[in-house]
Protein backbone atom coordinates (compact mmCIF):
# COMPACT_ATOMS: atom_id res chain seq x y z
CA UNK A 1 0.00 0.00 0.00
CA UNK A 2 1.27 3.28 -1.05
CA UNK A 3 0.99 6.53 0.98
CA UNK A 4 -2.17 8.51 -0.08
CA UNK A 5 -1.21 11.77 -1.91
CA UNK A 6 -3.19 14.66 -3.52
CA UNK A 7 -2.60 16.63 -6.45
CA UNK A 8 -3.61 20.61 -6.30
CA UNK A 9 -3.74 22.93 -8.10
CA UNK A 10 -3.27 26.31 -8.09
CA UNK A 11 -1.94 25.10 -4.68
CA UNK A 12 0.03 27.80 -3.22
CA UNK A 13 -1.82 30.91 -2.77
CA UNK A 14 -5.61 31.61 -2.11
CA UNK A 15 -7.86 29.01 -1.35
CA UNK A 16 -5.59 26.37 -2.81
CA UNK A 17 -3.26 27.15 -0.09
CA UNK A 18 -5.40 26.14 2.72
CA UNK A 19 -6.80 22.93 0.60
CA UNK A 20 -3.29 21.57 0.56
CA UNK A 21 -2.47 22.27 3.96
CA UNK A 22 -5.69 20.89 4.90
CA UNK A 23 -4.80 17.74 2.90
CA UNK A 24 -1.94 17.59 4.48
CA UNK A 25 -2.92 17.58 7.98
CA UNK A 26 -5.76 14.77 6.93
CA UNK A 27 -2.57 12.80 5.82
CA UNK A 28 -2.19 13.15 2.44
CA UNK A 29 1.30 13.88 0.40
CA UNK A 30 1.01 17.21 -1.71
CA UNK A 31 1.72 17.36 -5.34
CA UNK A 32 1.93 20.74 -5.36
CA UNK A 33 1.31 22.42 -9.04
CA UNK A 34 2.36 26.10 -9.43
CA UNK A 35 2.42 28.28 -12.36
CA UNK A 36 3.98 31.61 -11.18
CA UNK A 37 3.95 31.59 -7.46
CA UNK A 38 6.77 29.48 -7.39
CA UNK A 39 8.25 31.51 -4.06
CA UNK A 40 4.65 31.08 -2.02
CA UNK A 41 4.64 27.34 -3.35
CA UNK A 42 8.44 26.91 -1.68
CA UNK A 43 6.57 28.69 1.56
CA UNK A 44 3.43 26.28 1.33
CA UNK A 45 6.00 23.46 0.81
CA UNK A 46 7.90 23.91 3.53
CA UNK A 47 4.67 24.25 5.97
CA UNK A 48 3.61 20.73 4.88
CA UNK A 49 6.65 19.25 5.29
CA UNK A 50 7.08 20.48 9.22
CA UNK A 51 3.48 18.77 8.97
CA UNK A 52 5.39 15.29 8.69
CA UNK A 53 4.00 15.12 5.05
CA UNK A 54 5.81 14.95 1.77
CA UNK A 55 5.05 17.91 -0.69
CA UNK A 56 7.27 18.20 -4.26
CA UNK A 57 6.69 21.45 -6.33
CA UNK A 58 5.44 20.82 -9.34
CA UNK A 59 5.13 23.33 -12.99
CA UNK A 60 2.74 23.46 -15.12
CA UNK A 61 1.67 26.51 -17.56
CA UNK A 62 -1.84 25.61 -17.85
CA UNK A 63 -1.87 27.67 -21.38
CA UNK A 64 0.68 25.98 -23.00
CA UNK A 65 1.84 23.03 -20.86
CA UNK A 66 0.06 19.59 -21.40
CA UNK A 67 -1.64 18.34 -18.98
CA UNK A 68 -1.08 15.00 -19.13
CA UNK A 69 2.85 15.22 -18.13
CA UNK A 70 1.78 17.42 -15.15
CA UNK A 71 -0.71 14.13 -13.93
CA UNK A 72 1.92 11.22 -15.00
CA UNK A 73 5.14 13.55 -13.19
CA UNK A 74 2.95 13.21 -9.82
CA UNK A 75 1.81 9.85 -10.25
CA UNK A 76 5.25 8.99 -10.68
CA UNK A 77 6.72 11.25 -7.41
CA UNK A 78 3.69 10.08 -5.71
CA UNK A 79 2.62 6.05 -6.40
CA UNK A 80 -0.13 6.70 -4.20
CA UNK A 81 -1.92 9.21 -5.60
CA UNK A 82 -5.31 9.46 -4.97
CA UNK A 83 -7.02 12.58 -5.19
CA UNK A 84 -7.14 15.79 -7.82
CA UNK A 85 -8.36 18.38 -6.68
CA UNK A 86 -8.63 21.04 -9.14
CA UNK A 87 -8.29 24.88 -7.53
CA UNK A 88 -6.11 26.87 -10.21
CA UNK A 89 -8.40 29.42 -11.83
CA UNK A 90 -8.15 32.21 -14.11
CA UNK A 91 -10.40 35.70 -13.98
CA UNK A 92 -10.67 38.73 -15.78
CA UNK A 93 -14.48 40.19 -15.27
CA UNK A 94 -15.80 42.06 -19.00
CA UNK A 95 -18.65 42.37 -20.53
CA UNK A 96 -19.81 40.08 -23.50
CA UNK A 97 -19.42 43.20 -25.51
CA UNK A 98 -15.82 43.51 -24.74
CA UNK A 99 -14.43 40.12 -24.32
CA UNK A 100 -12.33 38.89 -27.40
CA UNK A 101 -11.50 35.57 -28.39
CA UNK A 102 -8.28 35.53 -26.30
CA UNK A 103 -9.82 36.11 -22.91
CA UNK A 104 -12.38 33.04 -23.95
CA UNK A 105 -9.53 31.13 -24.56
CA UNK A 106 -7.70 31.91 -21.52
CA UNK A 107 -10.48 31.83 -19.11
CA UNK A 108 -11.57 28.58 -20.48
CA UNK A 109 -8.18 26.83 -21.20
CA UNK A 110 -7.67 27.25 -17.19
CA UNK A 111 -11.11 27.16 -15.65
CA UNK A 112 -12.58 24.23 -17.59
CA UNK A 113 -10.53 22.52 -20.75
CA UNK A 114 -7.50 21.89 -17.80
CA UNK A 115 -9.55 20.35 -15.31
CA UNK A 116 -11.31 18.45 -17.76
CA UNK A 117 -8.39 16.78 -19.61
CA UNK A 118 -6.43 16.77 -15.92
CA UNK A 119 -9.40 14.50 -14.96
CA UNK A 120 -9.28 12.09 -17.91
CA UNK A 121 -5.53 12.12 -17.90
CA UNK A 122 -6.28 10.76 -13.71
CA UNK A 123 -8.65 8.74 -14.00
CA UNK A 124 -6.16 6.62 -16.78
CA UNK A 125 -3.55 6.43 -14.23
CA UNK A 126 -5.23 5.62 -11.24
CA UNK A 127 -7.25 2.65 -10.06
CA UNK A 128 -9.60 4.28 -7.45
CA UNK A 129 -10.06 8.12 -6.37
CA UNK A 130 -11.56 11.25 -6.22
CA UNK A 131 -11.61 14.25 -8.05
CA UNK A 132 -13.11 18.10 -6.29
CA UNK A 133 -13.37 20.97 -8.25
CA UNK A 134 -13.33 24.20 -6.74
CA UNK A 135 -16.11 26.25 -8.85
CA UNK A 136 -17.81 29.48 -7.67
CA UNK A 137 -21.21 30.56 -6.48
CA UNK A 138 -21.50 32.77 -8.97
CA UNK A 139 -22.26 29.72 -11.34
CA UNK A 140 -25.93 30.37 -9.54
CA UNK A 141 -26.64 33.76 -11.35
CA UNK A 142 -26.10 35.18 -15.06
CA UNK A 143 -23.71 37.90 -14.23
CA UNK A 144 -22.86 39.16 -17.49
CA UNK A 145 -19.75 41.81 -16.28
CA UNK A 146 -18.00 38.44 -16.07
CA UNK A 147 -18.98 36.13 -19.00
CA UNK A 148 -15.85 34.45 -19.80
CA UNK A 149 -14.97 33.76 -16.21
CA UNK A 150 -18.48 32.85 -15.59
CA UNK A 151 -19.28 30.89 -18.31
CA UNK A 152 -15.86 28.74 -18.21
CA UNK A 153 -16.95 27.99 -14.28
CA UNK A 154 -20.58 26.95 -15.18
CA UNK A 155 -19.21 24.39 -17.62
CA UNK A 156 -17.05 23.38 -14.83
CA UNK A 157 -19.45 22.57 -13.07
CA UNK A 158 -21.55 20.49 -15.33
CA UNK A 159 -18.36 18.71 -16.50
CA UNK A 160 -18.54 17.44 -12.70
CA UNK A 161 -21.73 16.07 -12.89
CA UNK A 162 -21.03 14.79 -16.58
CA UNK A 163 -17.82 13.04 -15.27
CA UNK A 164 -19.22 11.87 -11.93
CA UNK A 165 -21.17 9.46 -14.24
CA UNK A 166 -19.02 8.21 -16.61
CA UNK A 167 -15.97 7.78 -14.35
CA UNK A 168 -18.41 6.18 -11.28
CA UNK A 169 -17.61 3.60 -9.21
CA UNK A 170 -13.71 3.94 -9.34
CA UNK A 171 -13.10 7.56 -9.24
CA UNK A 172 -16.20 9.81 -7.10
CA UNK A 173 -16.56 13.44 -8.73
CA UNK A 174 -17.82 16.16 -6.36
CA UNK A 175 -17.56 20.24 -6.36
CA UNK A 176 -17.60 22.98 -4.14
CA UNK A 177 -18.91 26.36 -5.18
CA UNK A 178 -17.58 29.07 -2.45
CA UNK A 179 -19.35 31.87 -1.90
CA UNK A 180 -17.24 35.56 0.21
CA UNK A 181 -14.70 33.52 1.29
CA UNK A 182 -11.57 35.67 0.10
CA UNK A 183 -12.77 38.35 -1.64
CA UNK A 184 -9.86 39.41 -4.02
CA UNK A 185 -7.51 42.22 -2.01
CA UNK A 186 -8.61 45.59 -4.24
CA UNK A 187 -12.50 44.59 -2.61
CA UNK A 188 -13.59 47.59 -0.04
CA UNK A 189 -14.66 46.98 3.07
CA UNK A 190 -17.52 49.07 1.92
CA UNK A 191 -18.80 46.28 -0.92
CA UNK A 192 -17.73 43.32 1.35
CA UNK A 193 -20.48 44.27 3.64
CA UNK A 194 -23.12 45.34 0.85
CA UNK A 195 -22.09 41.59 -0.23
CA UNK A 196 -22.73 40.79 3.16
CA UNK A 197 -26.17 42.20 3.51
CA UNK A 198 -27.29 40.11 0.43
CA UNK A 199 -26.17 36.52 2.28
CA UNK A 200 -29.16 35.40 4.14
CA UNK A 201 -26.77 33.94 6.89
CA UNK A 202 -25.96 37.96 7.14
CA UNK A 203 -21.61 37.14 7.76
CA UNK A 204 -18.68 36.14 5.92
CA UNK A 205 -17.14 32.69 4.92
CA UNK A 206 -14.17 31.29 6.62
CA UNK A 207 -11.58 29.41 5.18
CA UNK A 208 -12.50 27.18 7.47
CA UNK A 209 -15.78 26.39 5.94
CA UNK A 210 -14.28 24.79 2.34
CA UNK A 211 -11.86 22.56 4.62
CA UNK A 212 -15.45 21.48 6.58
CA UNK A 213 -16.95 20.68 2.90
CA UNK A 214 -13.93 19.21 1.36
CA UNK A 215 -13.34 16.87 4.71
CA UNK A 216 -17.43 15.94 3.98
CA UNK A 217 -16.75 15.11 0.08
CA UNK A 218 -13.49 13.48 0.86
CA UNK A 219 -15.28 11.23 4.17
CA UNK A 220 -18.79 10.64 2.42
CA UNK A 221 -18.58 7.63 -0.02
CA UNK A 222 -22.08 7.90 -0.73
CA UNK A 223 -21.62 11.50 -2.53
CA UNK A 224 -20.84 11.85 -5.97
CA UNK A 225 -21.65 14.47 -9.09
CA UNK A 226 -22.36 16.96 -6.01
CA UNK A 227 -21.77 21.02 -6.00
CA UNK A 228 -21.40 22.11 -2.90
CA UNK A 229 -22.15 25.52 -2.02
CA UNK A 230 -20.31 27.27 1.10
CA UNK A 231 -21.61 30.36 0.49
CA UNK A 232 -24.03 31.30 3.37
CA UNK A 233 -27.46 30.57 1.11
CA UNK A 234 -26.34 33.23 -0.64
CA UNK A 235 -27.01 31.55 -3.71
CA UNK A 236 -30.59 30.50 -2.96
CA UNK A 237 -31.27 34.53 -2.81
CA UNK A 238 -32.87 34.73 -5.75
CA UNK A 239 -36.51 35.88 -4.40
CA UNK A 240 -36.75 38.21 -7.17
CA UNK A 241 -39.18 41.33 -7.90
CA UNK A 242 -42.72 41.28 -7.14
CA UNK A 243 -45.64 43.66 -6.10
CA UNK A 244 -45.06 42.56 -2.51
CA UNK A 245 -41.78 44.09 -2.29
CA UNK A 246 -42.09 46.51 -4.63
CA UNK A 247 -41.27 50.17 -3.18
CA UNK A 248 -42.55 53.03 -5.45
């Protein structure tokens, strides 16, 4: 029996960060994929590694890289691999009006072709496991200001459901949507709360939170071609406008 290890991506900053150092303290080796942050991924490695875990950097430029090596390379650090757990996005909000083919095929290479063929490309090299996506809440709404982002995440998350069922039993499928987690560092406090205010659980996500739900996905083997939201019902707020609260 080999030790269990889990590939991440985009695992060295953000939300990645605190999936692989969740993994790690649920005992799993890291695979550790960075594109740029290579000087937070030698930071995230080290952390894991005081953890008693193994953790190996590994490169991949999700726009011109294939995905394939990056899956074989920690199959073959890691005999024991087990898990992929896809968190490496790209985003660039614009209107449909002003996105060009480019930002379609950037937003899309990263957020949904990747994780796609990174899935096939896992599922050929390993006998049982589990794959979690790391999508968006946004995925709930048509917000137009960021249609290649947007669209490249809903198609994420319907290639999770799609691939739950064609790669069930051996490998179990599952996604979790995150609602104001992190918001991104330029976000006022001003428009965090007016986020706030629309969240019927009326606070902010925690970190903490998407470790609960990927602990629940990871411990659950009776869960599969799932999107988790961990977003405070904020996604469920879509009441809408009617006479009743209607304010001339």
């Amino acid at each position: 029996m080999h030790q269990q290890a889990a590939l991440v991506t985009g695992g060295a900053t953000r939300l990645g960060r605190f999936f692989s150092e969740a993994l790690a303290d649920a005992g799993f080796d890291i695979a550790l994929h960075v594109n740029r942050s290579r000087e937070e991924a030698e930071e995230v490695a080290n952390s894991i590694r005081t953890k008693g875990r193994e953790c190996e950097i590994f490169h991949c430029d999700f726009l011109s890289d294939e995905p394939r090596d990056l899956i074989q390379a920690a199959k073959s650090r890691f005999p024991g691999l087990n898990l992929l757990l896809n968190s490496a996005s790209a985003y660039e909000p614009a209107l449909i009006a002003a996105t060009e083919l480019a930002m379609l095929e950037t937003q899309f290479r990263v957020n949904m072709f990747t994780p796609l063929l990174l899935t096939r490309h896992f599922a050929k090299e390993v006998k049982e496991g589990q794959v979690i996506n790391i999508i968006d809440n946004k995925v709930a709404y048509h917000q137009y200001p960021y249609a290649a982002y947007l669209l490249s995440k809903k198609s994420l998350a319907e290639m999770t459901r799609m691939a739950a069922l064609e790669f069930a039993p051996r490998i179990r499928i599952n996604g979790i949507a995150p609602g104001v987690v992190l918001p991104a560092s330029q976000r006022t406090s001003a428009y965090i709360e007016w986020r706030i205010e629309g969240i019927p659980l009326k606070r902010q996500g925690h970190p903490d939170h998407l470790v609960q739900a990927l602990h629940y996905l990871l411990d659950n083997p009776f869960v599969a071609g799932q999107i988790l939201f961990v977003d405070g019902g904020e996604s469920i707020n879509l009441e809408g406008r009617h006479s009743e609260n209607y304010s001339a």
